[in-house]
Protein backbone atom coordinates (compact mmCIF):
# COMPACT_ATOMS: atom_id res chain seq x y z
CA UNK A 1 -54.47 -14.23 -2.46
CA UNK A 2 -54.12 -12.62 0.79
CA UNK A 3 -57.25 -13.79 1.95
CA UNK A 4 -56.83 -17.35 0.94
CA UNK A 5 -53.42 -17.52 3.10
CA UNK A 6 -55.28 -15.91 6.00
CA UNK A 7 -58.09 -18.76 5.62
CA UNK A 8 -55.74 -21.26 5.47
CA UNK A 9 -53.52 -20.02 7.92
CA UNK A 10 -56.93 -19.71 10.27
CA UNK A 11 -57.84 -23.21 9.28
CA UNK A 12 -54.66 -25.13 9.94
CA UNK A 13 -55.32 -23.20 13.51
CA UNK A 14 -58.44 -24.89 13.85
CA UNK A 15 -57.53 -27.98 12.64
CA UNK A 16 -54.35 -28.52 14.86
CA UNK A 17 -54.82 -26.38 17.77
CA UNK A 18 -53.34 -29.05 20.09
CA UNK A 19 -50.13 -29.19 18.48
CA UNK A 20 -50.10 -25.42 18.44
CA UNK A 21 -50.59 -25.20 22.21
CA UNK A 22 -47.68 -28.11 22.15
CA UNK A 23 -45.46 -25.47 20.50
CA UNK A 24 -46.31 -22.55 22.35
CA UNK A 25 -43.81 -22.87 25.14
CA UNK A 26 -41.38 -23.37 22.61
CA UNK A 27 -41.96 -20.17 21.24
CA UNK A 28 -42.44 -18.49 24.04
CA UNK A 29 -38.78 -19.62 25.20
CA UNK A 30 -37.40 -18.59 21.92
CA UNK A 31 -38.67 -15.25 22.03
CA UNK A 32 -38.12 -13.95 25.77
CA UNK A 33 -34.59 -15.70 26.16
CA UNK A 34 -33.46 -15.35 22.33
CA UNK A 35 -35.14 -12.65 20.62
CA UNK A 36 -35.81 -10.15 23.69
CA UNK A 37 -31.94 -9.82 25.20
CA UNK A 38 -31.07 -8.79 21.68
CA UNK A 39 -32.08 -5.38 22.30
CA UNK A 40 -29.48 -5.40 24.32
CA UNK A 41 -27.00 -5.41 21.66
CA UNK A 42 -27.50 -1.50 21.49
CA UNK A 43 -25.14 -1.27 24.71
CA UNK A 44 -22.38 -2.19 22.05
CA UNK A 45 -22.78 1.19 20.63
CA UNK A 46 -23.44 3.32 23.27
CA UNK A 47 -21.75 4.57 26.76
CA UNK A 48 -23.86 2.65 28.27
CA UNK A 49 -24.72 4.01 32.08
CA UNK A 50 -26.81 1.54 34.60
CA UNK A 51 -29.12 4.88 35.85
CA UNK A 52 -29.63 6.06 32.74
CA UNK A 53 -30.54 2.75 30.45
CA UNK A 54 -29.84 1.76 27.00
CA UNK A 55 -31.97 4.22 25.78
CA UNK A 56 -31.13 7.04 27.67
CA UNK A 57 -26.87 6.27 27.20
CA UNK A 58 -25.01 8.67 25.58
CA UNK A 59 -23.84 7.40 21.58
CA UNK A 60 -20.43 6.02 20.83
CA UNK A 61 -20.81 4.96 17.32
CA UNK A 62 -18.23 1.69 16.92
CA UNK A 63 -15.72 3.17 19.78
CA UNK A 64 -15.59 -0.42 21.37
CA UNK A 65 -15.19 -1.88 18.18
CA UNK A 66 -12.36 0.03 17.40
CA UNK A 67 -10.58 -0.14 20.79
CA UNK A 68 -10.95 -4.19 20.83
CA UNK A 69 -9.75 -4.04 17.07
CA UNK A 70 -6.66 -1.71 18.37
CA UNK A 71 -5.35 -3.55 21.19
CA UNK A 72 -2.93 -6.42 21.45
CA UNK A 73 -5.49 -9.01 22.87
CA UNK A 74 -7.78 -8.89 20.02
CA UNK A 75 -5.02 -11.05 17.91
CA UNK A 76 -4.63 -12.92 21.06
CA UNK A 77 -7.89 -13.83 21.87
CA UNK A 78 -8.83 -14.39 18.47
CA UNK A 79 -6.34 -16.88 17.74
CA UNK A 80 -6.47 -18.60 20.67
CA UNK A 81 -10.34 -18.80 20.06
CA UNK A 82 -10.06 -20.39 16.02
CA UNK A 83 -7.36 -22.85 17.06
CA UNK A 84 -9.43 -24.27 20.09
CA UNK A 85 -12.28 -24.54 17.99
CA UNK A 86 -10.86 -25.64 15.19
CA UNK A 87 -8.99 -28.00 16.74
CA UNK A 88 -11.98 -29.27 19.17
CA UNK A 89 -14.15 -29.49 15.84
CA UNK A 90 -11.34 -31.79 13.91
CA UNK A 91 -11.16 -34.07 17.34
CA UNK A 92 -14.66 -34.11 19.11
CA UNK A 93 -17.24 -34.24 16.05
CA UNK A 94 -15.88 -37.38 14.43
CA UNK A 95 -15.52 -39.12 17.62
CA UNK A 96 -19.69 -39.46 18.36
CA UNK A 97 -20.16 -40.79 14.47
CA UNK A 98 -17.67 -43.46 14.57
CA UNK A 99 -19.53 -44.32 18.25
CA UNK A 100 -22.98 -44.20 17.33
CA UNK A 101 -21.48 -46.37 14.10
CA UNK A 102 -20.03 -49.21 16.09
CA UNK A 103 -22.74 -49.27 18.37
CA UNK A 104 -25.16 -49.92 16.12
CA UNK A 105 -23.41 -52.94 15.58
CA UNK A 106 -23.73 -54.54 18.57
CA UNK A 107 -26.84 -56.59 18.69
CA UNK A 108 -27.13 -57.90 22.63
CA UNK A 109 -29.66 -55.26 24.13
CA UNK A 110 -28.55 -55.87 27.18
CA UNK A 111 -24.98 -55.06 26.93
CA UNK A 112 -25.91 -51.65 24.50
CA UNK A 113 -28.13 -50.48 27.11
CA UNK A 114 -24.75 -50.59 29.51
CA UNK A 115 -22.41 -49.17 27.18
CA UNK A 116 -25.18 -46.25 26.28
CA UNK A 117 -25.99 -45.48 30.13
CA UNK A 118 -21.97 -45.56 31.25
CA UNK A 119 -21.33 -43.23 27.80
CA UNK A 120 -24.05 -41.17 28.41
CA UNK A 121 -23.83 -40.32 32.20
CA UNK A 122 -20.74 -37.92 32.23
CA UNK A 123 -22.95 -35.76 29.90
CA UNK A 124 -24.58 -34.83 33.26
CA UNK A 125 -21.74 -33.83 35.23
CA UNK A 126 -21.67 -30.04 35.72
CA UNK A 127 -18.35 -27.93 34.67
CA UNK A 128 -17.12 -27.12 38.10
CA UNK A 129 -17.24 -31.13 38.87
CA UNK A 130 -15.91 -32.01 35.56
CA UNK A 131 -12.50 -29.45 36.48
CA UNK A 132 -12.25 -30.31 39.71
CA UNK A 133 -12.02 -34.18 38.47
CA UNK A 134 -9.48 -33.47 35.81
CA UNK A 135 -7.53 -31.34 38.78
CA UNK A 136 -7.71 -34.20 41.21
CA UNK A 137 -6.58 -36.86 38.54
CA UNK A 138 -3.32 -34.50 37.45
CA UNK A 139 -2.77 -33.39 40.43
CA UNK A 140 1.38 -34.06 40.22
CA UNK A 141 2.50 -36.15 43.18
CA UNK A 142 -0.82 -37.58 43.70
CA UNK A 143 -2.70 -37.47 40.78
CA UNK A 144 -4.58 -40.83 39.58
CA UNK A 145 -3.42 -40.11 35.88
CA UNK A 146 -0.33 -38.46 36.64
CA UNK A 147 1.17 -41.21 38.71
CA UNK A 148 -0.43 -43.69 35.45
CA UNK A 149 1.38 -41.42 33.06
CA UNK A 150 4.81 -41.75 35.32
CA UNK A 151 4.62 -45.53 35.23
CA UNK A 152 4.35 -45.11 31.26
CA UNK A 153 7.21 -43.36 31.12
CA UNK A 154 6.33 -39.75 31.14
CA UNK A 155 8.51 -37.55 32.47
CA UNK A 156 6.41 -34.03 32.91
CA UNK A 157 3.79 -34.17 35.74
CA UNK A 158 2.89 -30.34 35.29
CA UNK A 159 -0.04 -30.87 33.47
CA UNK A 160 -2.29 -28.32 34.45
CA UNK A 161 0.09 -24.86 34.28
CA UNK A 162 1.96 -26.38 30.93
CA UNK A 163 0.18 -24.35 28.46
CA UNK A 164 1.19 -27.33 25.89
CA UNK A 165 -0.86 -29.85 27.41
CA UNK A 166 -4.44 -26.91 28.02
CA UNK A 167 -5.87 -27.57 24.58
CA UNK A 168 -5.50 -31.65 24.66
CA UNK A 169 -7.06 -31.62 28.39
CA UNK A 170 -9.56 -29.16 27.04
CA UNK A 171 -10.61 -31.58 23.96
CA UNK A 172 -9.98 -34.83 25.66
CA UNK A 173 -12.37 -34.09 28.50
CA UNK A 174 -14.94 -32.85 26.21
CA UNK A 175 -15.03 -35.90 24.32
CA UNK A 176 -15.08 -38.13 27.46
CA UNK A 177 -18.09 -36.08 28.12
CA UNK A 178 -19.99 -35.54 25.34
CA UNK A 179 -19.35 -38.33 23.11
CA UNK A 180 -22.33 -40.79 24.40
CA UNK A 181 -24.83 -37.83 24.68
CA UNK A 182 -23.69 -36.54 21.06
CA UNK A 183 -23.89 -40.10 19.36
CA UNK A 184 -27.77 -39.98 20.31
CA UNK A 185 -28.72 -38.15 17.02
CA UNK A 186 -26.79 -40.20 15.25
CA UNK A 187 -28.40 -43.35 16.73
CA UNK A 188 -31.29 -42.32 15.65
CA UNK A 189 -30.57 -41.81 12.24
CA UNK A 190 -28.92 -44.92 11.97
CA UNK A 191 -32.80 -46.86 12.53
CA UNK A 192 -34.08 -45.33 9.67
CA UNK A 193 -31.38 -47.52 7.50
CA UNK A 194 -33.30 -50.33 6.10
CA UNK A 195 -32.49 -53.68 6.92
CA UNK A 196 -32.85 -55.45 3.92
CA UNK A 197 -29.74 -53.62 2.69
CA UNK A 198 -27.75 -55.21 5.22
CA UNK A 199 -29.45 -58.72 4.10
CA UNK A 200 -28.38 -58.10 0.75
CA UNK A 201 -24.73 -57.10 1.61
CA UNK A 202 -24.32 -60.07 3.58
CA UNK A 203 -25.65 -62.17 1.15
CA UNK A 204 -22.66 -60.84 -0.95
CA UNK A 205 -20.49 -61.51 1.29
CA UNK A 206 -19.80 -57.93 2.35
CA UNK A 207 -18.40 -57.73 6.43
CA UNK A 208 -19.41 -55.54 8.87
CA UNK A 209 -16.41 -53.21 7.43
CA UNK A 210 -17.77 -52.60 4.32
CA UNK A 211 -21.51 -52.51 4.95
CA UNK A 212 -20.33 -49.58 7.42
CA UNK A 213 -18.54 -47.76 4.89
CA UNK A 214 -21.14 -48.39 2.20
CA UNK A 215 -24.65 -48.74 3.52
CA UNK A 216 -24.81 -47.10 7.36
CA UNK A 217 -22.47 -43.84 6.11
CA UNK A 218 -23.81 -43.01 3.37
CA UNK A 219 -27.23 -43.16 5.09
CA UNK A 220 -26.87 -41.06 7.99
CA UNK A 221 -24.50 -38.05 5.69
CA UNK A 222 -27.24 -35.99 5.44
CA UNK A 223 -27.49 -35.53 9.12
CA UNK A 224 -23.71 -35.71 9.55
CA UNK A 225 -23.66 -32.21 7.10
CA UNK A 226 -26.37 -30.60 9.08
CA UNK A 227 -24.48 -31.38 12.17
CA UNK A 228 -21.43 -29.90 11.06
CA UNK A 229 -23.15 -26.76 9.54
CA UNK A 230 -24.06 -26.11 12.62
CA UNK A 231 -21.07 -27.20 14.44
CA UNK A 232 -19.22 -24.64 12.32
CA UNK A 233 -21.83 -21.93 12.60
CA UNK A 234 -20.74 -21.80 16.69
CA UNK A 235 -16.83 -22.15 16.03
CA UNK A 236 -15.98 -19.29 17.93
CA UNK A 237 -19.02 -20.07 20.45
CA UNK A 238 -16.87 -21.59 23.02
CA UNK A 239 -18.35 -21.48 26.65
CA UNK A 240 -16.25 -19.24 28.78
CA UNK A 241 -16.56 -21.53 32.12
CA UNK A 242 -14.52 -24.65 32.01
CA UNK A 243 -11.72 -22.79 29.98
CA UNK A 244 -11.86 -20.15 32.73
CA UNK A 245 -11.51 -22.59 35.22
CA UNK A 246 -8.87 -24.38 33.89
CA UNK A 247 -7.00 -20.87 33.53
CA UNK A 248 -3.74 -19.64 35.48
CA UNK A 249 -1.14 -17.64 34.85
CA UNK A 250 1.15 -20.20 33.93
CA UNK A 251 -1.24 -21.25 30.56
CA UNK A 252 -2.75 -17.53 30.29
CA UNK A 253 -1.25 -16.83 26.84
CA UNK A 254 -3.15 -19.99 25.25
CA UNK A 255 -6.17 -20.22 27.25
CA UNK A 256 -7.61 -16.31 27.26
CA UNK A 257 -10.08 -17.02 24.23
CA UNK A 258 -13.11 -14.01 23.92
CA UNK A 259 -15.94 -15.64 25.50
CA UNK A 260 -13.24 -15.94 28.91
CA UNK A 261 -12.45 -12.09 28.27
CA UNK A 262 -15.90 -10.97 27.59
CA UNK A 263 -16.68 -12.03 31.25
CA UNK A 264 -13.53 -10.57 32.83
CA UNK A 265 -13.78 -6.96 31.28
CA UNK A 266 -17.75 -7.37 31.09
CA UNK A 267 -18.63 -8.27 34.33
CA UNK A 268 -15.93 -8.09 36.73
CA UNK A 269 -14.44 -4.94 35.27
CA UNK A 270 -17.83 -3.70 34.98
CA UNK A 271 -17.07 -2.35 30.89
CA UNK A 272 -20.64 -3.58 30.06
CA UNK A 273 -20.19 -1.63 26.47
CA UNK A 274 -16.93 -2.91 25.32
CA UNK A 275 -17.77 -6.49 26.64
CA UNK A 276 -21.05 -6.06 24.36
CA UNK A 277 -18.90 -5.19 21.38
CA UNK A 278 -16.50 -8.14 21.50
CA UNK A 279 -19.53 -10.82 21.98
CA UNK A 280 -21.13 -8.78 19.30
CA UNK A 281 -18.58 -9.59 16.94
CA UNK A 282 -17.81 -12.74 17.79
CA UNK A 283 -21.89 -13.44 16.96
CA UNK A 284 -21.34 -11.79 13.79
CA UNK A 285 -18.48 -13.75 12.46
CA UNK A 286 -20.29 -17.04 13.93
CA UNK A 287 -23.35 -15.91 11.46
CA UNK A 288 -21.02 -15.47 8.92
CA UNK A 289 -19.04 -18.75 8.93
CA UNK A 290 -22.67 -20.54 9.12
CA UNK A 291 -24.52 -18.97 5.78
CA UNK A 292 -21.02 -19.96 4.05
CA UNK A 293 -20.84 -23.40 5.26
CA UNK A 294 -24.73 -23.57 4.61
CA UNK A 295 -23.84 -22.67 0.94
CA UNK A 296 -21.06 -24.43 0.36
CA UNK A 297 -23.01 -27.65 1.65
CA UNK A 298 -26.07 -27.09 -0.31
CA UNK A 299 -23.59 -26.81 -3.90
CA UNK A 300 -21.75 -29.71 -2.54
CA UNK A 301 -24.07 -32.25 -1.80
CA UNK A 302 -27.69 -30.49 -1.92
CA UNK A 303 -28.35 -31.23 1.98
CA UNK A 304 -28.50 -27.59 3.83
CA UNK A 305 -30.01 -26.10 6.59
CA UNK A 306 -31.98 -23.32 4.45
């Protein structure tokens, strides 16, 4: 039996060596900048010294784990973590489906090509230009949106050090920049749908409305649950730079999430260990929230990741 897989295995090799050498790279990348830094998870564990490497670092058992677990930050950090997340998932990953749904709609080529390019470009704007945008446009005094939000009545102007207002700008710029970019997989599911069912519907007398809900939906939910599996798999994967940039001492007790302390204790407080142990669990609880929504997916409507 063995020897038949190896055959096979040897065969397929043979066969589609081009695609192979196509997916090397890939692999390659996978395991040198995914699979090789996780032997650095042992610094979690250990005392870790510089001059005397992972290896050669005294043993701590789960010291780190305990003192993160122990201190008043860890219910700090964590909540502030879940309810950004949570509240960036509810807000940002609905927004791209309803997009890529509406655009699909809209038949002049010409005019979708515009919309897609202006949705599309702020995807390409780094994190210290997107902040320093969303600092020049609430600036108070002289702010483009501030002095828009005056004019509409608003009467606060302290946008940036309200810690109130840090999770909406947080969310709000992320879905000005990632909607377009995010609608793309969507897009493309959407070309698969047949047209003939849209024929038929219209024949009916169904309206754009209903062949929406009923034909273009239903079509594309398969990749709508993978999307989300995995959108729930990195809940508490939030990228430490735009909330750290975003951060002062006025917002502080909202905006310290553990990716933002990770880098403050890890690398500018030099605690490499106890920085490895809070990512480390924050990687563990992300696995763990992605096999359950994985499962509960696959009872609910048979469409999983594995």
């Amino acid at each position: 039996m063995n020897g038949r897989r190896k055959r096979g295995w040897r065969t397929d090799l043979k066969k589609n060596w081009q695609l192979w050498l196509l997916l090397l790279p890939t692999l390659v990348y996978i395991a040198v900048f995914c699979y090789q830094p996780m032997y650095g998870a042992l610094i979690a564990f250990k005392d870790f010294n510089p001059r005397m490497g992972i290896l050669g670092s005294p043993w701590a058992g789960l010291k780190y784990f305990e003192q993160f677990f122990s201190t008043s930050i860890f219910s700090k950090t964590l909540r502030n973590t879940i309810l950004l997340s949570v509240y960036n998932l509810l807000w940002s990953f609905p927004v791209p489906i309803i997009f890529a749904l509406l655009l699909n709609q809209v038949k002049n080529r010409k005019f979708k090509s515009f919309i897609q390019t202006v949705t599309y470009a702020p995807n390409f704007i780094s994190v210290v230009v997107l902040v320093g945008m969303i600092t020049l446009f609430l600036s108070p005094g002289s702010g483009f949106l501030t002095g828009l939000f005056d004019k509409l009545g608003a009467k606060d102007s302290l946008y940036l050090v309200r810690p109130e207002y840090f999770r909406t700008l947080y969310i709000a710029s992320g879905i000005w920049q990632g909607m377009g970019f995010s609608s793309i997989i969507f897009l493309a599911a959407l070309t698969g749908v047949s047209p003939e069912l849209h024929e038929s519907a219209m024949i009916d007398g169904a309206g754009i409305v209903k062949r929406i809900w009923h034909i273009d939906l239903p079509s594309i939910l398969p990749t709508i649950v993978i999307m989300l599996i995995m959108a729930i798999g990195n809940i508490l994967s939030i990228g430490y730079e735009k909330v750290y940039l975003l951060q002062n001492g006025m917002n502080l007790e909202v905006s310290e999430i553990i990716s933002t302390y990770v880098f403050k204790t890890g690398i500018r407080s030099a605690q490499y260990s106890f920085a490895t142990a809070v990512g480390l669990f924050n990687s563990v609880i992300n696995l763990i929230l992605l096999v359950t929504a994985n499962l509960i997916a696959k009872r609910t409507t048979e469409t999983s990741l594995f």
